[in-house]
Protein backbone atom coordinates (compact mmCIF):
# COMPACT_ATOMS: atom_id res chain seq x y z
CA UNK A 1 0.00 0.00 0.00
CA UNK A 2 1.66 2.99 -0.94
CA UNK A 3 1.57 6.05 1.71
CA UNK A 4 -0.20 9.37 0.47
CA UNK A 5 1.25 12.57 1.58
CA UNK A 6 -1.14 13.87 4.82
CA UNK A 7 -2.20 17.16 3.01
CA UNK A 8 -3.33 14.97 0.23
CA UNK A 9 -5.14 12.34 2.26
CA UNK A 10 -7.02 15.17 3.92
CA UNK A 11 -7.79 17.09 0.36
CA UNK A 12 -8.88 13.60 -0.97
CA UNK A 13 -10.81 12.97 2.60
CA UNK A 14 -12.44 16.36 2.56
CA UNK A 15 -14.19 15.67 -1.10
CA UNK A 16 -15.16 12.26 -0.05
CA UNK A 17 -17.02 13.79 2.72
CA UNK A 18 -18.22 16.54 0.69
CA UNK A 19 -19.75 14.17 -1.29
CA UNK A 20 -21.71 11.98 0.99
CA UNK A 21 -23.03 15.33 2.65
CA UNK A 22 -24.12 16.61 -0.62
CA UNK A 23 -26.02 13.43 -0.99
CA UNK A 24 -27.38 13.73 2.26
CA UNK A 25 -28.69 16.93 1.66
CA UNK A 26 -29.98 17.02 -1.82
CA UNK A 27 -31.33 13.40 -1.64
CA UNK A 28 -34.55 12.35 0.26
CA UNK A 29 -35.19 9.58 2.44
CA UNK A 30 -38.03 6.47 2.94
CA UNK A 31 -39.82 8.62 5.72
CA UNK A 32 -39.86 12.63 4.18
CA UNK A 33 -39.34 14.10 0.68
CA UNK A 34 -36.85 16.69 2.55
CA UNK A 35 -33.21 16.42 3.01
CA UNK A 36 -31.85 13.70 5.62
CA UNK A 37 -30.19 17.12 7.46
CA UNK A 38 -33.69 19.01 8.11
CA UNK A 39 -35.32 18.89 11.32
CA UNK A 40 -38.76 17.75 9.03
CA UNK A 41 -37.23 14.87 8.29
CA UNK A 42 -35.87 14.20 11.95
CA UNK A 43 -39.71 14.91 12.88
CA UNK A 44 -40.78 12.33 10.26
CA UNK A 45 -38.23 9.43 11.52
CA UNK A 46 -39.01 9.73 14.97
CA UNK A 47 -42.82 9.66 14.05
CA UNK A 48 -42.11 6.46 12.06
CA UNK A 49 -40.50 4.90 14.57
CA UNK A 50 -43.30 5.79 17.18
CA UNK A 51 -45.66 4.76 15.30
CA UNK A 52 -44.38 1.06 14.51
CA UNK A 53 -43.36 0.94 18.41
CA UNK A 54 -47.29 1.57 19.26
CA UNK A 55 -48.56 -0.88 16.84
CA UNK A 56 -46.29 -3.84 18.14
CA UNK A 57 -47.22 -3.68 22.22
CA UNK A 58 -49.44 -2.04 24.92
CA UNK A 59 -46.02 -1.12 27.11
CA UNK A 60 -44.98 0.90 23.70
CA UNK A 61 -48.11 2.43 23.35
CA UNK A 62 -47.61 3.28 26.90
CA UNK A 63 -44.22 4.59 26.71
CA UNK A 64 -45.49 7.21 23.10
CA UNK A 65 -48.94 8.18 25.41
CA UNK A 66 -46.46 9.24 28.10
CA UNK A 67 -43.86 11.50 25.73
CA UNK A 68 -47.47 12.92 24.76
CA UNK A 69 -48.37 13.63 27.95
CA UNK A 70 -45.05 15.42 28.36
CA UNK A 71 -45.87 17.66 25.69
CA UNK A 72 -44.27 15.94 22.77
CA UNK A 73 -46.08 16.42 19.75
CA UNK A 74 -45.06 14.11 17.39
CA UNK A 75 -46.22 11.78 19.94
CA UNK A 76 -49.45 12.68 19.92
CA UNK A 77 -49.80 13.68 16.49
CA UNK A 78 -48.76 9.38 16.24
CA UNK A 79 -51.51 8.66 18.64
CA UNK A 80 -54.38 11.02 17.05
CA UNK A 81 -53.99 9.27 13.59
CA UNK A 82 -53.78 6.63 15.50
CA UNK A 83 -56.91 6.62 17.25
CA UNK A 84 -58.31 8.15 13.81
CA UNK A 85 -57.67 5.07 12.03
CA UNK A 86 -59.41 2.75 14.34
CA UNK A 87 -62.40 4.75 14.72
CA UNK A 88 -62.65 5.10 10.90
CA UNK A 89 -62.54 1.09 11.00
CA UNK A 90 -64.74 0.68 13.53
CA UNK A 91 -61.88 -1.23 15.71
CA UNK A 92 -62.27 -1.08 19.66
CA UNK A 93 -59.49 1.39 20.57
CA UNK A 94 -57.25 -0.56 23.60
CA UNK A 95 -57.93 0.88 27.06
CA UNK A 96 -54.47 3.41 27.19
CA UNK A 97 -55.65 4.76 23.84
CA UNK A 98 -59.29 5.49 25.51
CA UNK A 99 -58.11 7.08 28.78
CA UNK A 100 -55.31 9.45 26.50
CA UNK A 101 -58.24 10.63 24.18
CA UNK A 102 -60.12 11.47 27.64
CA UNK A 103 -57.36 13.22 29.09
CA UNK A 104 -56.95 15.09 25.87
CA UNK A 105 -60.42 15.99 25.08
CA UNK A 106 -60.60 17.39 28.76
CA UNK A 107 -57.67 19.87 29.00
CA UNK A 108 -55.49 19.89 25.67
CA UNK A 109 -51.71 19.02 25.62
CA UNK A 110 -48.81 21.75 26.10
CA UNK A 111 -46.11 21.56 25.00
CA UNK A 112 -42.71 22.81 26.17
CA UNK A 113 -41.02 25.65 23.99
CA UNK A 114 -37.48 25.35 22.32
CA UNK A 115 -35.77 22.96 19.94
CA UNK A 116 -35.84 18.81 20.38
CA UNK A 117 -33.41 16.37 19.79
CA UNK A 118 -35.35 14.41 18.10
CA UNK A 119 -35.61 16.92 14.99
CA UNK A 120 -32.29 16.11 14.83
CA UNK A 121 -32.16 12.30 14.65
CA UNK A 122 -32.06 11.74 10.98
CA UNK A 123 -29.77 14.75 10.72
CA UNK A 124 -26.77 13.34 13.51
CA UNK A 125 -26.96 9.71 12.09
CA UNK A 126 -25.79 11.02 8.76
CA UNK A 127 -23.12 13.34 10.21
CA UNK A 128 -22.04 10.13 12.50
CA UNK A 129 -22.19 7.39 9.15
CA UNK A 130 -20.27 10.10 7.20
CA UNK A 131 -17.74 10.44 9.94
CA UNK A 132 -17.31 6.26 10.51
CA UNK A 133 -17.11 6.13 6.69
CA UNK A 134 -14.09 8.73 6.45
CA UNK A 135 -12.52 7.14 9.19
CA UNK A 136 -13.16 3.94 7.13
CA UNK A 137 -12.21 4.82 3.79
CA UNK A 138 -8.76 6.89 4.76
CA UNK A 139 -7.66 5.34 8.10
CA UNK A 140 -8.05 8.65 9.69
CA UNK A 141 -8.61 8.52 13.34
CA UNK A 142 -12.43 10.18 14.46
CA UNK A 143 -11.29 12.58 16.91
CA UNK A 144 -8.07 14.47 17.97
CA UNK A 145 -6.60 15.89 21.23
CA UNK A 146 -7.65 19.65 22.25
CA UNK A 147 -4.10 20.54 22.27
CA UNK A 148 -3.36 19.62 18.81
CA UNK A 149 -6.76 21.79 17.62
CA UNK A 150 -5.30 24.64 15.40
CA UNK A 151 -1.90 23.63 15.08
CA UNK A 152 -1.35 23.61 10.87
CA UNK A 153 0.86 20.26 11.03
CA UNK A 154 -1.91 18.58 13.01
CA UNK A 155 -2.87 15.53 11.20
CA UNK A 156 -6.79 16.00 10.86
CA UNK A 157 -9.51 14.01 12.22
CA UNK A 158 -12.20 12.76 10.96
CA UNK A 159 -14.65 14.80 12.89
CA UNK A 160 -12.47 17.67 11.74
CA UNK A 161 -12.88 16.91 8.28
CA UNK A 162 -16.35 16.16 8.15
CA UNK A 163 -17.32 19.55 9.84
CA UNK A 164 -15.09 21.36 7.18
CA UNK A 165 -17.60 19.21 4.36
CA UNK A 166 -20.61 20.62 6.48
CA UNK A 167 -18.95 24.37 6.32
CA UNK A 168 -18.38 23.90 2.41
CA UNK A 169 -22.22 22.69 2.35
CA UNK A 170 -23.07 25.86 4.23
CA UNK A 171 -24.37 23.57 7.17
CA UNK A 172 -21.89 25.39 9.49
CA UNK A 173 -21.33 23.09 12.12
CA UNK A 174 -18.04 23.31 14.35
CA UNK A 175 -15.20 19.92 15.28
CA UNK A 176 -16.66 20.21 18.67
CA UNK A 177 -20.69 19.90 17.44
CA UNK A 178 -19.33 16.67 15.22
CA UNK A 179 -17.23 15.28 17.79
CA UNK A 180 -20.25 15.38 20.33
CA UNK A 181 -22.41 13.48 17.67
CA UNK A 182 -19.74 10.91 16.87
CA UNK A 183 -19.82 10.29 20.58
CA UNK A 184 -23.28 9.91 20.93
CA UNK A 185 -23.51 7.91 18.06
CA UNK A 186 -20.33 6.00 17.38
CA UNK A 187 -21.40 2.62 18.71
CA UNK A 188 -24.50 2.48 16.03
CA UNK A 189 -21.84 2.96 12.86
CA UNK A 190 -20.83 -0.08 10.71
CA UNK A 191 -17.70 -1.71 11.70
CA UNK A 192 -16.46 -3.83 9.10
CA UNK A 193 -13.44 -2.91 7.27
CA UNK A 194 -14.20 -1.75 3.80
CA UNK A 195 -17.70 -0.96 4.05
CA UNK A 196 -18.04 2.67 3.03
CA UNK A 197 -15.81 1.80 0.22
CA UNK A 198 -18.49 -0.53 -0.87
């Protein structure tokens, strides 16, 4: 294997992950028409998911009536099609289902102000498969050491590379903000060698 020169691994790294986030941006996914990076189709994913989770078991269902109750809305909005559909097909709504329309029907549901997490689901697994598939593809560790932050013979990280692609994109998002979703994420990203090169 012949050794590239570091500035050129990171040039050649950089437009690898320009690409990927370019096609996570412009592309759409199975649950939205929107980009992958919007908080619609983080929004849409997490509704997906709670949906299928309330169809399979009464401790789900449970679990989505009690993010509702919270104030989440994409939980109820789940639930009210939900309890829509059942209605429409003249299906005995299970007892949770009855006792959350009650509640709702009597006083409304409130929901807490400021952004979720959750809008950013779709958005962070991308970042976090576009960092595993850099580190992957070019052998590039995902994170660096503070101290080496800065320095121009530092040998980039992944996580440093792939926020550059998001800065190019114009989806400004700093080492630190990648780094904290690699973390979060890291154990969910494929493993086996080779795979982004796939």
């Amino acid at each position: 294997m012949m050794i590239l020169p570091a500035r050129m691994v990171e040039a050649e790294a950089l437009a690898f992950a320009r690409e990927w986030i370019e096609r996570f941006r412009d592309g759409t996914n199975p649950w939205s028409s929107d980009s992958a990076l919007t908080a619609d189709s983080g929004r849409a994913v997490t509704q997906h998911l709670m949906r299928q989770a309330t169809l399979l078991h009464p401790v789900n269902r449970m679990q989505v009536i009690a993010m509702a109750r919270a104030g989440d809305t994409e939980a109820h909005d789940v639930l009210r099609t939900l309890m829509i559909e059942m209605q429409s097909r003249s299906e005995p709504m299970p007892t949770e289902l009855i006792n959350y329309n009650m509640e709702v029907l009597h006083g409304g549901l409130h929901q807490p102000p400021g952004p979720k997490r959750k809008d950013k689901l779709l958005r962070d697994v991308c970042i976090a498969m576009t960092v595993a598939a850099v580190c992957d593809r070019f052998g590039l560790k995902p994170t660096r050491n503070t101290a080496s932050r800065g320095r121009p013979s530092a040998r980039p990280s992944a996580c440093s590379i792939v926020a550059e692609a998001l800065e190019v994109a114009q989806m400004g998002m700093g080492e630190k903000a990648v780094e904290a979703i690699w973390i979060r994420l890291r154990n969910a990203m494929p493993t086996a060698p080779g795979w982004a090169s796939s």
